[in-house]
C-alpha atoms as a PDB file:
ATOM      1  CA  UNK A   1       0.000   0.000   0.000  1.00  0.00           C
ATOM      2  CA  UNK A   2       1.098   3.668  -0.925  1.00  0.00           C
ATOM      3  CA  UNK A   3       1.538   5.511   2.314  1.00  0.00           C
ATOM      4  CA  UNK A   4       0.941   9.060   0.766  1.00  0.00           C
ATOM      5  CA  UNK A   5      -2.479   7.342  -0.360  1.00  0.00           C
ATOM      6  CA  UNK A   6      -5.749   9.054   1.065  1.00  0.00           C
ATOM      7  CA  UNK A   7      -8.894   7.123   0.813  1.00  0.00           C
ATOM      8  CA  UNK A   8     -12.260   8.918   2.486  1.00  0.00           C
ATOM      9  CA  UNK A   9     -14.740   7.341   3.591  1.00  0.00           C
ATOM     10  CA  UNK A  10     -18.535   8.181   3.416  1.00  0.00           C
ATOM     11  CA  UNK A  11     -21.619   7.327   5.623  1.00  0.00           C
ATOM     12  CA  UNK A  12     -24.850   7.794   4.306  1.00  0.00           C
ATOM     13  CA  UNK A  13     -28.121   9.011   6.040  1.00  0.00           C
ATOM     14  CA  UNK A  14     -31.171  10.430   4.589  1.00  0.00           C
ATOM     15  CA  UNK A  15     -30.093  13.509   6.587  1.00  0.00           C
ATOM     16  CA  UNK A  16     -26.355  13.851   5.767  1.00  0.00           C
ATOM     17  CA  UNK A  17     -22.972  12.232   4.931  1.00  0.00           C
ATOM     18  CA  UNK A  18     -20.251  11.785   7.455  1.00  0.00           C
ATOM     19  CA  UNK A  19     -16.843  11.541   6.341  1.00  0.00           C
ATOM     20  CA  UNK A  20     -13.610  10.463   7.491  1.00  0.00           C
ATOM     21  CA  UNK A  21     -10.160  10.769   6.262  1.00  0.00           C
ATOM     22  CA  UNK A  22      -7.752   8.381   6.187  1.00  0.00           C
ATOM     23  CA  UNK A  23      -4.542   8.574   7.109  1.00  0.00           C
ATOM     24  CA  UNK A  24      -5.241  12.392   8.324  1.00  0.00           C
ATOM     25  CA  UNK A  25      -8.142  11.532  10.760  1.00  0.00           C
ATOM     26  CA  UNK A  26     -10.073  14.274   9.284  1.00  0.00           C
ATOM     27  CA  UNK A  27     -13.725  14.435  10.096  1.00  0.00           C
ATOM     28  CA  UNK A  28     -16.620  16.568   8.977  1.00  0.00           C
ATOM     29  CA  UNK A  29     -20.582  16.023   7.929  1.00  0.00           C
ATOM     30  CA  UNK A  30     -23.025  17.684   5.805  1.00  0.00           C
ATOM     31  CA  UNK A  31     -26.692  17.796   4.600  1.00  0.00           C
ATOM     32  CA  UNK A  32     -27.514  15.515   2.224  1.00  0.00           C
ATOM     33  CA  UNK A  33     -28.694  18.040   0.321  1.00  0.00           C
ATOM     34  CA  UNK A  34     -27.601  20.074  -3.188  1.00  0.00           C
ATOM     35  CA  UNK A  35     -26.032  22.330  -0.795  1.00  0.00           C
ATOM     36  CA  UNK A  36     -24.484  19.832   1.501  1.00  0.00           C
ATOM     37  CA  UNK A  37     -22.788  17.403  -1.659  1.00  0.00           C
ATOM     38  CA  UNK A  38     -21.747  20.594  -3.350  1.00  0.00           C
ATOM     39  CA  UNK A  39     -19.630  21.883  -0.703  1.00  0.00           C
ATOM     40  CA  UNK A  40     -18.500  18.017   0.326  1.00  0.00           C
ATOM     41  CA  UNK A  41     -17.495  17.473  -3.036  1.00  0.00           C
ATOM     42  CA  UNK A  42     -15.003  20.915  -2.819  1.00  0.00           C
ATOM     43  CA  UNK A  43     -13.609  20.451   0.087  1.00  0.00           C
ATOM     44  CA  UNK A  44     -12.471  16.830  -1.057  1.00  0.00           C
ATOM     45  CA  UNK A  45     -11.263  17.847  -4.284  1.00  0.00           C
ATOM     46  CA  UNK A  46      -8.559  19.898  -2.565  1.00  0.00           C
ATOM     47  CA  UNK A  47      -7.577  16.856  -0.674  1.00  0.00           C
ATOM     48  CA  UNK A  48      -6.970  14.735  -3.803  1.00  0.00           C
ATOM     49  CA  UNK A  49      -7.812  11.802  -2.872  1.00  0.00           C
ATOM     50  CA  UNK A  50      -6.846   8.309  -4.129  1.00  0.00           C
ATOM     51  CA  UNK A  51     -10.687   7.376  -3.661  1.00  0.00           C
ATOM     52  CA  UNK A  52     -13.943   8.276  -2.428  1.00  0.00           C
ATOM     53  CA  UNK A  53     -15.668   5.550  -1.074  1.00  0.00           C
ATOM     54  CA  UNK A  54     -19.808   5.306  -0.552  1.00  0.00           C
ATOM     55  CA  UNK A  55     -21.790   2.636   0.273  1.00  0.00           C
ATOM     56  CA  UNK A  56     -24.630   1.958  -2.705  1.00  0.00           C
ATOM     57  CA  UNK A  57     -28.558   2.129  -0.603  1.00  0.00           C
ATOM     58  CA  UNK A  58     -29.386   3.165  -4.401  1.00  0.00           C
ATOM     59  CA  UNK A  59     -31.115   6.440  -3.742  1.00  0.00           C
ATOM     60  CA  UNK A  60     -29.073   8.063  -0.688  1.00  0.00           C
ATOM     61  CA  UNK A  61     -25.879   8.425  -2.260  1.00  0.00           C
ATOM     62  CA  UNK A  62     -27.028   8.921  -5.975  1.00  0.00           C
ATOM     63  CA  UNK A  63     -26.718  12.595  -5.582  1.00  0.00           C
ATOM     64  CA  UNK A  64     -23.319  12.613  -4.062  1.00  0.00           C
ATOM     65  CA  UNK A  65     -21.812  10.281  -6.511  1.00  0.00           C
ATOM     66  CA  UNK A  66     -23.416  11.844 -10.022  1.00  0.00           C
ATOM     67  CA  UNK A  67     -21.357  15.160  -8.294  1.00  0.00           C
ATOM     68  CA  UNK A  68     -18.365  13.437  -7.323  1.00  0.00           C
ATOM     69  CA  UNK A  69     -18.505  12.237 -10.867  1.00  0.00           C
ATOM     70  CA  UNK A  70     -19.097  14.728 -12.552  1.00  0.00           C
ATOM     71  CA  UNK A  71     -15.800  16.832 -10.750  1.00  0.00           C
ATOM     72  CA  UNK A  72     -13.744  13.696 -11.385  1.00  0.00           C
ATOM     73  CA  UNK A  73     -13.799  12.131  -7.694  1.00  0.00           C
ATOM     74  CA  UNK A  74     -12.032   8.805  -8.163  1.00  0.00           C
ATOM     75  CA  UNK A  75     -15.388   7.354  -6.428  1.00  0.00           C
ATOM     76  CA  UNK A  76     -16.094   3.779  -5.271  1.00  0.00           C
ATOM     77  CA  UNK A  77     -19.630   2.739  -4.973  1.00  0.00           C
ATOM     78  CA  UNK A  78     -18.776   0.192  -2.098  1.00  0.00           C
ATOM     79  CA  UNK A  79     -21.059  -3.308  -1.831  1.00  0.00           C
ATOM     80  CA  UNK A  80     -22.335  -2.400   1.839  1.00  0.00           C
ATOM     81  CA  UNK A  81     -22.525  -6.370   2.555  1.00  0.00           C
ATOM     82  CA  UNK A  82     -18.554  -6.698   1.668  1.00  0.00           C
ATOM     83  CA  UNK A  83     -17.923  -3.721   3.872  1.00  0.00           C
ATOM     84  CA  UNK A  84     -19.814  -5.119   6.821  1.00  0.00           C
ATOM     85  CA  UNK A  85     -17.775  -8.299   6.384  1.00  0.00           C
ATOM     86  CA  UNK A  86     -15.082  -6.835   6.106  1.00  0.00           C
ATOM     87  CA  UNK A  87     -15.843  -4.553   9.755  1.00  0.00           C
ATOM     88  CA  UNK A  88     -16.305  -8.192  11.925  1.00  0.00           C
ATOM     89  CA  UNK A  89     -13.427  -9.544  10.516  1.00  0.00           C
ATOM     90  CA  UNK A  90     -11.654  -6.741  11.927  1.00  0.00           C
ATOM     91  CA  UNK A  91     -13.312  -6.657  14.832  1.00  0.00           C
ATOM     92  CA  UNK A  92     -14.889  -3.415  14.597  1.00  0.00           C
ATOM     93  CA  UNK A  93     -18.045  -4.295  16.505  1.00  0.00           C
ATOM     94  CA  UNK A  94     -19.163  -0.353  17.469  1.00  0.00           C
ATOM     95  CA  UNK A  95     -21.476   1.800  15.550  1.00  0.00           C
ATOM     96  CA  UNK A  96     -21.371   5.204  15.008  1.00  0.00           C
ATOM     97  CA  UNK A  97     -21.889   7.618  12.149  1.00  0.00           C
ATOM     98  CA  UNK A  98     -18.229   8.829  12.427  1.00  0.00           C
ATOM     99  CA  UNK A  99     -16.940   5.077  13.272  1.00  0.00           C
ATOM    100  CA  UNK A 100     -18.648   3.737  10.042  1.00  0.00           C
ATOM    101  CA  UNK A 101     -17.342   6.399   7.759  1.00  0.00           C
ATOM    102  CA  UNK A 102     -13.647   5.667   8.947  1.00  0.00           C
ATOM    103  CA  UNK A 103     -14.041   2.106   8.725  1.00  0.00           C
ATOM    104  CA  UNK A 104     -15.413   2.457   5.219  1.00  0.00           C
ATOM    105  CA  UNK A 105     -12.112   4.581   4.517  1.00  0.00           C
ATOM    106  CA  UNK A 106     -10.141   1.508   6.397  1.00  0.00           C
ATOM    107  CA  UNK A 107     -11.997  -0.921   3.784  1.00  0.00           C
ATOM    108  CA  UNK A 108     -10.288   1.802   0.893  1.00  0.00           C
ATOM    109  CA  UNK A 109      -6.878   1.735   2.581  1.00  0.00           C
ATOM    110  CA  UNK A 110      -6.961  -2.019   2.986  1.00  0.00           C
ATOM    111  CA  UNK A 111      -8.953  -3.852   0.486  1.00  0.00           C
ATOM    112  CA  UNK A 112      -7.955  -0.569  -2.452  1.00  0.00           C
ATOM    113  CA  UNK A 113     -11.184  -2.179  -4.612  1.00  0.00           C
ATOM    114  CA  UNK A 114     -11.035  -0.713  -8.286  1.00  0.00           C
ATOM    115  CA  UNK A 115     -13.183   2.401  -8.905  1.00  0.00           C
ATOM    116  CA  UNK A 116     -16.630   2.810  -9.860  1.00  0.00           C
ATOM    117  CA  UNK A 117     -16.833   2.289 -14.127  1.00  0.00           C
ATOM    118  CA  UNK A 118     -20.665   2.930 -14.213  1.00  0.00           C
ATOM    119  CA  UNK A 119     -21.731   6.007 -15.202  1.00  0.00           C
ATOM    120  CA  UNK A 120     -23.693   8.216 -12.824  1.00  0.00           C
ATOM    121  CA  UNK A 121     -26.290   8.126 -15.784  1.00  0.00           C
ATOM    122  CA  UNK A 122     -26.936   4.703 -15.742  1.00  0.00           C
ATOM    123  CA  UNK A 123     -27.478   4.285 -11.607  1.00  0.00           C
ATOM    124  CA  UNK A 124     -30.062   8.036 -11.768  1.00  0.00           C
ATOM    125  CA  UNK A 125     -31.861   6.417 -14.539  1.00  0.00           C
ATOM    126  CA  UNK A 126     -32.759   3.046 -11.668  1.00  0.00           C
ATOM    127  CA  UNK A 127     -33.370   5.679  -9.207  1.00  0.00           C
ATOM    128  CA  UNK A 128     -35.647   7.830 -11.258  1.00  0.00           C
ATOM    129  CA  UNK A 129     -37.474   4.454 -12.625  1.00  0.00           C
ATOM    130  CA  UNK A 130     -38.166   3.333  -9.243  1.00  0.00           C
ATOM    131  CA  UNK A 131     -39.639   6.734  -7.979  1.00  0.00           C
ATOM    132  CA  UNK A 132     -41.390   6.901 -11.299  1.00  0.00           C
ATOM    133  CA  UNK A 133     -42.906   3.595 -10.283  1.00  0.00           C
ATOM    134  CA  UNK A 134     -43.423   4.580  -6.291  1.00  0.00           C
ATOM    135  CA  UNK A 135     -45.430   7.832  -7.847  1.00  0.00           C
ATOM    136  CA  UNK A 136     -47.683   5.932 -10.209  1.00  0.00           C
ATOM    137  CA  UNK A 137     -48.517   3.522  -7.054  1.00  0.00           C
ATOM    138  CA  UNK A 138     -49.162   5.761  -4.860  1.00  0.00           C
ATOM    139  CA  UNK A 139     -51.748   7.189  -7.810  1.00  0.00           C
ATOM    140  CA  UNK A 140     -52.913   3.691  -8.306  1.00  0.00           C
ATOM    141  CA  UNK A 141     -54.003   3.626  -4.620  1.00  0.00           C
ATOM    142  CA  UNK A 142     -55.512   7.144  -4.581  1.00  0.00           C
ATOM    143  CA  UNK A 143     -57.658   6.398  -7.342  1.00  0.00           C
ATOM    144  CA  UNK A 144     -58.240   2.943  -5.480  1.00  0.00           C
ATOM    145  CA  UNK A 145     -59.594   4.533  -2.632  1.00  0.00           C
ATOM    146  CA  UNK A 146     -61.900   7.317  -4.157  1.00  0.00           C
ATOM    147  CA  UNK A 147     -63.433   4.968  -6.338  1.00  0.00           C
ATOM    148  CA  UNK A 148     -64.990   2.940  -3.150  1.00  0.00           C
ATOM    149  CA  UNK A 149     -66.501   6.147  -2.428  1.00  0.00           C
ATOM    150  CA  UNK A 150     -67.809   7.254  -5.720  1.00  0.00           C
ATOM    151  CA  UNK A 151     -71.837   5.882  -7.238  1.00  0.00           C
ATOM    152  CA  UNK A 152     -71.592   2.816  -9.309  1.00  0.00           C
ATOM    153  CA  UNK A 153     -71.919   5.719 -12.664  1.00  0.00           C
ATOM    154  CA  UNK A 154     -68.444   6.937 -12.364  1.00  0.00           C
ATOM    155  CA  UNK A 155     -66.366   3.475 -12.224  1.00  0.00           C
ATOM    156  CA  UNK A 156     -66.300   3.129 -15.381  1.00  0.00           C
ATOM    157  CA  UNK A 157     -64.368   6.448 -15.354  1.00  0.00           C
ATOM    158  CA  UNK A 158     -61.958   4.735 -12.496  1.00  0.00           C
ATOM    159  CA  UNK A 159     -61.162   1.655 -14.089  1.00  0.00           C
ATOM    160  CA  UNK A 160     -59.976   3.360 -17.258  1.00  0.00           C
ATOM    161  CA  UNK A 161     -57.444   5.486 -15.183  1.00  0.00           C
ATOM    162  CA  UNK A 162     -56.657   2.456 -13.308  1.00  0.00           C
ATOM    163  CA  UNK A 163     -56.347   0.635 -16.306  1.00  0.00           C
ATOM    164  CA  UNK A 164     -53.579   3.278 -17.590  1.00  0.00           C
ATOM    165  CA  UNK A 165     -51.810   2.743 -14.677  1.00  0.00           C
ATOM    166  CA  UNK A 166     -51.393  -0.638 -14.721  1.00  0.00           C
ATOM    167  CA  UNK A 167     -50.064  -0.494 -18.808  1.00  0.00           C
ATOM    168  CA  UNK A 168     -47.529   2.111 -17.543  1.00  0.00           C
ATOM    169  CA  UNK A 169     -46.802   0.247 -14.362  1.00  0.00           C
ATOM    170  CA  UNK A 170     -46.046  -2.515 -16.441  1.00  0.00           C
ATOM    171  CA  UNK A 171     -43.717  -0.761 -18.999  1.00  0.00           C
ATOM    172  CA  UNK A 172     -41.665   1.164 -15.886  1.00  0.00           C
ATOM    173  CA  UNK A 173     -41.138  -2.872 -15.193  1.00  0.00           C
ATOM    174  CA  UNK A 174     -39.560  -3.312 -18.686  1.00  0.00           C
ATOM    175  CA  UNK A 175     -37.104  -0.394 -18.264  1.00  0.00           C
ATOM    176  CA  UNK A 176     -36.177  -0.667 -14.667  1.00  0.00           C
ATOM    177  CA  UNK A 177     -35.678  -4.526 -16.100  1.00  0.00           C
ATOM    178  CA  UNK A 178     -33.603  -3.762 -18.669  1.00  0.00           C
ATOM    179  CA  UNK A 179     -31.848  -0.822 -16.802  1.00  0.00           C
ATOM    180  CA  UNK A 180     -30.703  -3.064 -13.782  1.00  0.00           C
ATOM    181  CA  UNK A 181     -29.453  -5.705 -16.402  1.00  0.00           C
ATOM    182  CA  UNK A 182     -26.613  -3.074 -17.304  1.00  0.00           C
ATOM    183  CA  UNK A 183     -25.607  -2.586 -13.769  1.00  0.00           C
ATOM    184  CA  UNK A 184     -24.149  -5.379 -11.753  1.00  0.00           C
ATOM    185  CA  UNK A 185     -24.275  -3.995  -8.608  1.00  0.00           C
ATOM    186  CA  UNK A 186     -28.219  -2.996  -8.354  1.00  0.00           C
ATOM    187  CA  UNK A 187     -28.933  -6.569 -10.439  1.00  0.00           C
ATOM    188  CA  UNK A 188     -27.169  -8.442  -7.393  1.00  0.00           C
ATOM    189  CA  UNK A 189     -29.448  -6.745  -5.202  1.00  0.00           C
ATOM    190  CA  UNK A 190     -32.748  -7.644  -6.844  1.00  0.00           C
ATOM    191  CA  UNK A 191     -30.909 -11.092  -7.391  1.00  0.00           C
ATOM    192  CA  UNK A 192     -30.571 -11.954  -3.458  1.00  0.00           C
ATOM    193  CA  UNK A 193     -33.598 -10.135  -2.482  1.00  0.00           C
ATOM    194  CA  UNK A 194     -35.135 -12.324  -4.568  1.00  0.00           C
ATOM    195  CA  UNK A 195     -33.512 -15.244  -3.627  1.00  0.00           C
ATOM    196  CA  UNK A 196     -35.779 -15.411  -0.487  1.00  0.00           C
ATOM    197  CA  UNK A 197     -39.475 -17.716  -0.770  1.00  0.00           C
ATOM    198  CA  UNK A 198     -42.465 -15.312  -1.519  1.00  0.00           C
ATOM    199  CA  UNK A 199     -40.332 -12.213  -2.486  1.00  0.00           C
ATOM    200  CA  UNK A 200     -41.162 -11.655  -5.675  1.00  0.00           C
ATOM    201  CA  UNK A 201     -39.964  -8.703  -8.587  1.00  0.00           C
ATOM    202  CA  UNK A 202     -42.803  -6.145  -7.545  1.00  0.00           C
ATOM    203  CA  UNK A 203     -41.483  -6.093  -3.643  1.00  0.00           C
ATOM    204  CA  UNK A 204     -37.712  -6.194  -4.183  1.00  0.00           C
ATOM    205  CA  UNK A 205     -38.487  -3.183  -6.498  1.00  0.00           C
ATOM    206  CA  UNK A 206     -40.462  -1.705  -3.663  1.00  0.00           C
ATOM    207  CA  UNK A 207     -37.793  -2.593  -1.377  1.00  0.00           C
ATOM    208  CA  UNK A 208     -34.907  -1.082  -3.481  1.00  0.00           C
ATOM    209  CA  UNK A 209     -37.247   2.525  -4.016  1.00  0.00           C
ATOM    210  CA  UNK A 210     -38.927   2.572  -1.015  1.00  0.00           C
ATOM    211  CA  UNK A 211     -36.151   1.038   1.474  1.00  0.00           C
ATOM    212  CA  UNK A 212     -32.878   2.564   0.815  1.00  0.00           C
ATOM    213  CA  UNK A 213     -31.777   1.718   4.500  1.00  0.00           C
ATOM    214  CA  UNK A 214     -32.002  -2.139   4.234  1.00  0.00           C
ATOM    215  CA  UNK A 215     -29.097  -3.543   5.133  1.00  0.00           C
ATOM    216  CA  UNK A 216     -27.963  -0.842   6.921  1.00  0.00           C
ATOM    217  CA  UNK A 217     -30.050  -0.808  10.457  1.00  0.00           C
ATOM    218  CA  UNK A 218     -30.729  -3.534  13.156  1.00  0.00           C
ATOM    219  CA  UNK A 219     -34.094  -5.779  13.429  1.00  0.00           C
ATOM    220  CA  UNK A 220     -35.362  -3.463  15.761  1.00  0.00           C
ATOM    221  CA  UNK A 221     -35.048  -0.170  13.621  1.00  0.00           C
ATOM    222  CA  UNK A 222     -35.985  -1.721  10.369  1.00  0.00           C
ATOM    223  CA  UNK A 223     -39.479  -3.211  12.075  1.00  0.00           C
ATOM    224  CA  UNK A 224     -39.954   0.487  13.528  1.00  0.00           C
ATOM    225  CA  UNK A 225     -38.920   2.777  10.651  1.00  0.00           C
ATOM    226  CA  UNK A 226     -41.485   0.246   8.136  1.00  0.00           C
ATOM    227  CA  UNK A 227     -44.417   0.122  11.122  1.00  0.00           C
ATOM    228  CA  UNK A 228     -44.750  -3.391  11.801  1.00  0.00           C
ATOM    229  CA  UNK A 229     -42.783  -3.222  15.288  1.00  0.00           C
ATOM    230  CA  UNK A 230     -45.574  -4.193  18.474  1.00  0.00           C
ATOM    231  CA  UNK A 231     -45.655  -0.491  20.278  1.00  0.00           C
ATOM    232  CA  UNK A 232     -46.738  -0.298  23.804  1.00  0.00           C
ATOM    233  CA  UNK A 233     -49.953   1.089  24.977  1.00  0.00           C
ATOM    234  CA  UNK A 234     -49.480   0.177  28.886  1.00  0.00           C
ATOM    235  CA  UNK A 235     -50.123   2.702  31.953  1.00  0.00           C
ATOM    236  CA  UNK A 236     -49.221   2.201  35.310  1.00  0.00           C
ATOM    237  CA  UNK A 237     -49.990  -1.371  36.083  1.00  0.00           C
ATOM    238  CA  UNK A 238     -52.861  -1.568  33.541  1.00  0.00           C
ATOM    239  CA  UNK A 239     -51.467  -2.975  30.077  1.00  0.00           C
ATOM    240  CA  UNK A 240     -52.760  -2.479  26.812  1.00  0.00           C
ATOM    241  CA  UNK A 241     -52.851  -3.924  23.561  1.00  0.00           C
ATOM    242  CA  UNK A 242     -49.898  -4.288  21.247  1.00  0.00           C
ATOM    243  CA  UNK A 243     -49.915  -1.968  17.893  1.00  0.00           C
ATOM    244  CA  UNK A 244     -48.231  -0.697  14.963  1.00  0.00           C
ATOM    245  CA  UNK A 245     -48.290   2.859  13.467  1.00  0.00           C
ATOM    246  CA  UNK A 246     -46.755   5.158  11.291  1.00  0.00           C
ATOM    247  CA  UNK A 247     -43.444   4.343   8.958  1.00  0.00           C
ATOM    248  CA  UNK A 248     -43.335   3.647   5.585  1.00  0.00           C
ATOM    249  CA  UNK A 249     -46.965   2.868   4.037  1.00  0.00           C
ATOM    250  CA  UNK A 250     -45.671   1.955   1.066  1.00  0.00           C
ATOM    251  CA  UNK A 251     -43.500  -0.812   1.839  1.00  0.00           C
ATOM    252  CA  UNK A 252     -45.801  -2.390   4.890  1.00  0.00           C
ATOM    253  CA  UNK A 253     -48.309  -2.493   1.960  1.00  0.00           C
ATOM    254  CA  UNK A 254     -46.847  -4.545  -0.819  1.00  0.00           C
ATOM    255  CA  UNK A 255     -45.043  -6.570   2.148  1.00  0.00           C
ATOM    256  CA  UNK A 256     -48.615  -7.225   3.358  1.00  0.00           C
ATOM    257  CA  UNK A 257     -49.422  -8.294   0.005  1.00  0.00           C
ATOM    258  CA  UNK A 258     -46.729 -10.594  -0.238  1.00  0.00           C
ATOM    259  CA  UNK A 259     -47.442 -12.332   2.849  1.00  0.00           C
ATOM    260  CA  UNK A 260     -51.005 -13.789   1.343  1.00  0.00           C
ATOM    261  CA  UNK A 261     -48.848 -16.288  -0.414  1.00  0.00           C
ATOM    262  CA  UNK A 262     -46.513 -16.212   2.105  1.00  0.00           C
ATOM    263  CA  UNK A 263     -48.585 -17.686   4.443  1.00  0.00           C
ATOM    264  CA  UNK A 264     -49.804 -20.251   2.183  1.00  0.00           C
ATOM    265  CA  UNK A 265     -46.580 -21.634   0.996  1.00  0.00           C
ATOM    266  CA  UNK A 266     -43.300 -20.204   3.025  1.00  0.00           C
ATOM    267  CA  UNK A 267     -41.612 -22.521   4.990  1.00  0.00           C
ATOM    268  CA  UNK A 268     -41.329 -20.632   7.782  1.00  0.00           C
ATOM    269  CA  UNK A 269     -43.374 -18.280   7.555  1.00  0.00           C
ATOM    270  CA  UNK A 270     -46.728 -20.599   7.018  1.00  0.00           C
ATOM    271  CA  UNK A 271     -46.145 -22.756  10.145  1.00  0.00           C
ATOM    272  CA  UNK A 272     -45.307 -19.780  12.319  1.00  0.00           C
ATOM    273  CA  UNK A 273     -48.425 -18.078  11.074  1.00  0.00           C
ATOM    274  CA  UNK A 274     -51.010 -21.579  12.061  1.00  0.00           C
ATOM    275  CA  UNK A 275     -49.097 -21.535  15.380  1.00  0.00           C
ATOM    276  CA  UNK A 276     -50.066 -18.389  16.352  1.00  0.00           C
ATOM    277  CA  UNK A 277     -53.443 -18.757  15.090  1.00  0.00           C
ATOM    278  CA  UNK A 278     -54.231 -22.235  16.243  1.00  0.00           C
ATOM    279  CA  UNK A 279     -53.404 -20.266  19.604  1.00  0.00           C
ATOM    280  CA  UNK A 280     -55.788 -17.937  19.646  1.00  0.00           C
ATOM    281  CA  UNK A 281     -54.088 -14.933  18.161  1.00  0.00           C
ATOM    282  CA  UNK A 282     -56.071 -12.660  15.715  1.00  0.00           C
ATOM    283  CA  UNK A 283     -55.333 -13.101  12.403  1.00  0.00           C
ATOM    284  CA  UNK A 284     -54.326  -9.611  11.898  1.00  0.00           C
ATOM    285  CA  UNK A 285     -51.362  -9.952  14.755  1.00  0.00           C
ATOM    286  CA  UNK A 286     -50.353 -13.087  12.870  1.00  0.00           C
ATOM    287  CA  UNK A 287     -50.039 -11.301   9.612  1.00  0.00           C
ATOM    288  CA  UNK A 288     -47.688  -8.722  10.951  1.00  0.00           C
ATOM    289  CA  UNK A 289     -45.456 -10.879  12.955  1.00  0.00           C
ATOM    290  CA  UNK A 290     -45.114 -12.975   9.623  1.00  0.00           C
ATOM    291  CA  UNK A 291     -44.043  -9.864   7.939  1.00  0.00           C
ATOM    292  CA  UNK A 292     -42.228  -8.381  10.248  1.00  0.00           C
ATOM    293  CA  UNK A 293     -40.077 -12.091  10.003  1.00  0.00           C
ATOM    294  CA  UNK A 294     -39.537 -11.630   6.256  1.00  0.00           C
ATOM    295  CA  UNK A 295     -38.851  -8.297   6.618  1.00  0.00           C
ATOM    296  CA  UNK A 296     -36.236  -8.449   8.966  1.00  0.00           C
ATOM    297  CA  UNK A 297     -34.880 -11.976   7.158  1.00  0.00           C
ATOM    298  CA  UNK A 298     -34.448  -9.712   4.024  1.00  0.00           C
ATOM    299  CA  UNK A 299     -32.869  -7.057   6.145  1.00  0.00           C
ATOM    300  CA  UNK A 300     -30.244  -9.555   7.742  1.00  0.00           C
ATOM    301  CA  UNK A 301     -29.410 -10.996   3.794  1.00  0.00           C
ATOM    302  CA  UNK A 302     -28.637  -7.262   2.441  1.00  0.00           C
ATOM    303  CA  UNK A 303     -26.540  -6.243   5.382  1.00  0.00           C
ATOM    304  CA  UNK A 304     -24.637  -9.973   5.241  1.00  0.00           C
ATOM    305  CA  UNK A 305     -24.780 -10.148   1.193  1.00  0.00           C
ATOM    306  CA  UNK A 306     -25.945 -13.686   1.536  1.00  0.00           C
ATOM    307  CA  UNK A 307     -28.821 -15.161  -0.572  1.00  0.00           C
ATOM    308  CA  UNK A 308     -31.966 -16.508   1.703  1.00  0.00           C
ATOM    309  CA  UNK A 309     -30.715 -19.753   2.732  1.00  0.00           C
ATOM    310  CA  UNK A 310     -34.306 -22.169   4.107  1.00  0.00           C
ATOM    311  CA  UNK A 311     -31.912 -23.623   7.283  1.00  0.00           C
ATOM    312  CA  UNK A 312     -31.126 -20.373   8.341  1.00  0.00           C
ATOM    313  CA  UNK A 313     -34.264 -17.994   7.923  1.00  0.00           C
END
């Protein structure tokens, strides 16, 4: 290894990036914002670095990297599975914002992986397809919804909007198809994700739009920042029922979906739900325990890079 080498590493949030500078130590954050990557992207030019290294969500980092890019950043888009491997086996067990951006330098200075080849263009034209997609669902549902509340004379007005949406839902599913084809790293996402029983193409592209963070978080904060994590209702010594509320509607919704076959055919996932059930427990709570299990056995694969493996889950 070069010893006048300088490899920076970058944590992502949905708030800001934290970065750390190896072998200087340097450590600053910023919004993850247009203001934020502009002035990251700057101040690391006048470091000239040997690399730039980001972990790939697929939507957090895109705007830092097209930037980085774009001023001629020698930027890695790191596998975030390889670096967390790569974290145990040196023993770094902690986790903090500023201890995860120096490690991710570490994985630079260490493992010096080859630099990003794919075009900026090529991983904004996924992320735009996927939000594309998220946009017409969320239309899909809307229309959905109003239709229930609208006379039996104005379906037929519904259905053909519906019916629009669907044909262009459909051809989004062609592109994003053909777009993730050209890029290894965001086809072996969709590749493991689906890899696991009952997940099929329309939730790992939910996942990947909708769930930048997978991977990233523990059992606990995935469950919460989705909604399906029990919350307490207890006071004093009286306690109430279990619940779930808020997070992301989106995903709990086609992961709700998902678990109709799921608990017809997983291996897991269809025993665990008759157990519960054959104990008494509304189906309801059964259904969201089940997906709250898938959803945290598809967190655990992304963060370990592993495919779904029946033995384990």
């Amino acid at each position: 290894m070069n010893q006048l080498e300088i490899n920076i590493g970058i944590d992502t949030s949905q708030s800001q990036l934290d970065i750390g500078v190896l072998p200087s130590g340097k450590f600053f954050s910023v919004e993850n914002n247009e203001e934020g990557v502009y002035d990251a992207v700057q101040r690391l030019k006048r470091l000239k670095p040997t690399r730039v290294l980001i972990e790939s969500t697929g939507r957090l980092e895109m705007a830092f990297v097209v930037a980085a890019y774009n001023a001629k950043l020698p930027i890695v888009v790191c596998n975030a599975a390889r670096v967390h491997e790569f974290a145990k086996a040196s023993g770094q067990l902690a986790k903090t914002d500023k201890i995860d951006a120096f490690t991710i330098a570490l994985f630079g200075q260490k493992m010096q992986p080859e630099l990003t080849q794919v075009k900026p263009k090529e991983l904004m034209k996924i992320s735009d397809l996927l939000t594309t997609r998220a946009q017409l669902l969320t239309t899909s549902t809307m229309f959905k919804n109003r239709r229930k509340r609208m006379p039996t004379i104005s379906h037929a007005c519904y259905d053909a909007v519906l019916k629009t949406i669907k044909l262009q839902l459909n051809k989004v599913d062609r592109q994003l198809d053909k777009a993730i084809a050209r890029v290894p790293e965001w086809q072996e996402k969709v590749d493991l994700l689906m890899s696991a029983h009952s997940v099929g193409k329309v939730l790992a592209y939910t996942l990947l739009s909708e769930l930048p963070e997978l991977g990233k978080m523990n059992r606990k904060q995935v469950a919460a920042l989705v909604g399906v994590a029990p919350m307490n209702r207890d006071s004093g010594s009286k306690k109430g029922k279990r619940y779930i509320r808020g997070g992301r509607h989106k995903v709990r919704t086609v992961l709700f979906v998902s678990m109709m076959s799921a608990i017809q055919h997983h291996p897991k996932l269809k025993p665990m739900y008759q157990s519960m059930i054959e104990k008494g427990k509304p189906r309801k709570l059964a259904l969201i325990a089940c997906a709250r299990k898938q959803l945290v056995m598809l967190n655990t694969m992304m963060k370990n890079g592993t495919a779904w493996d029946p033995e384990l889950a």
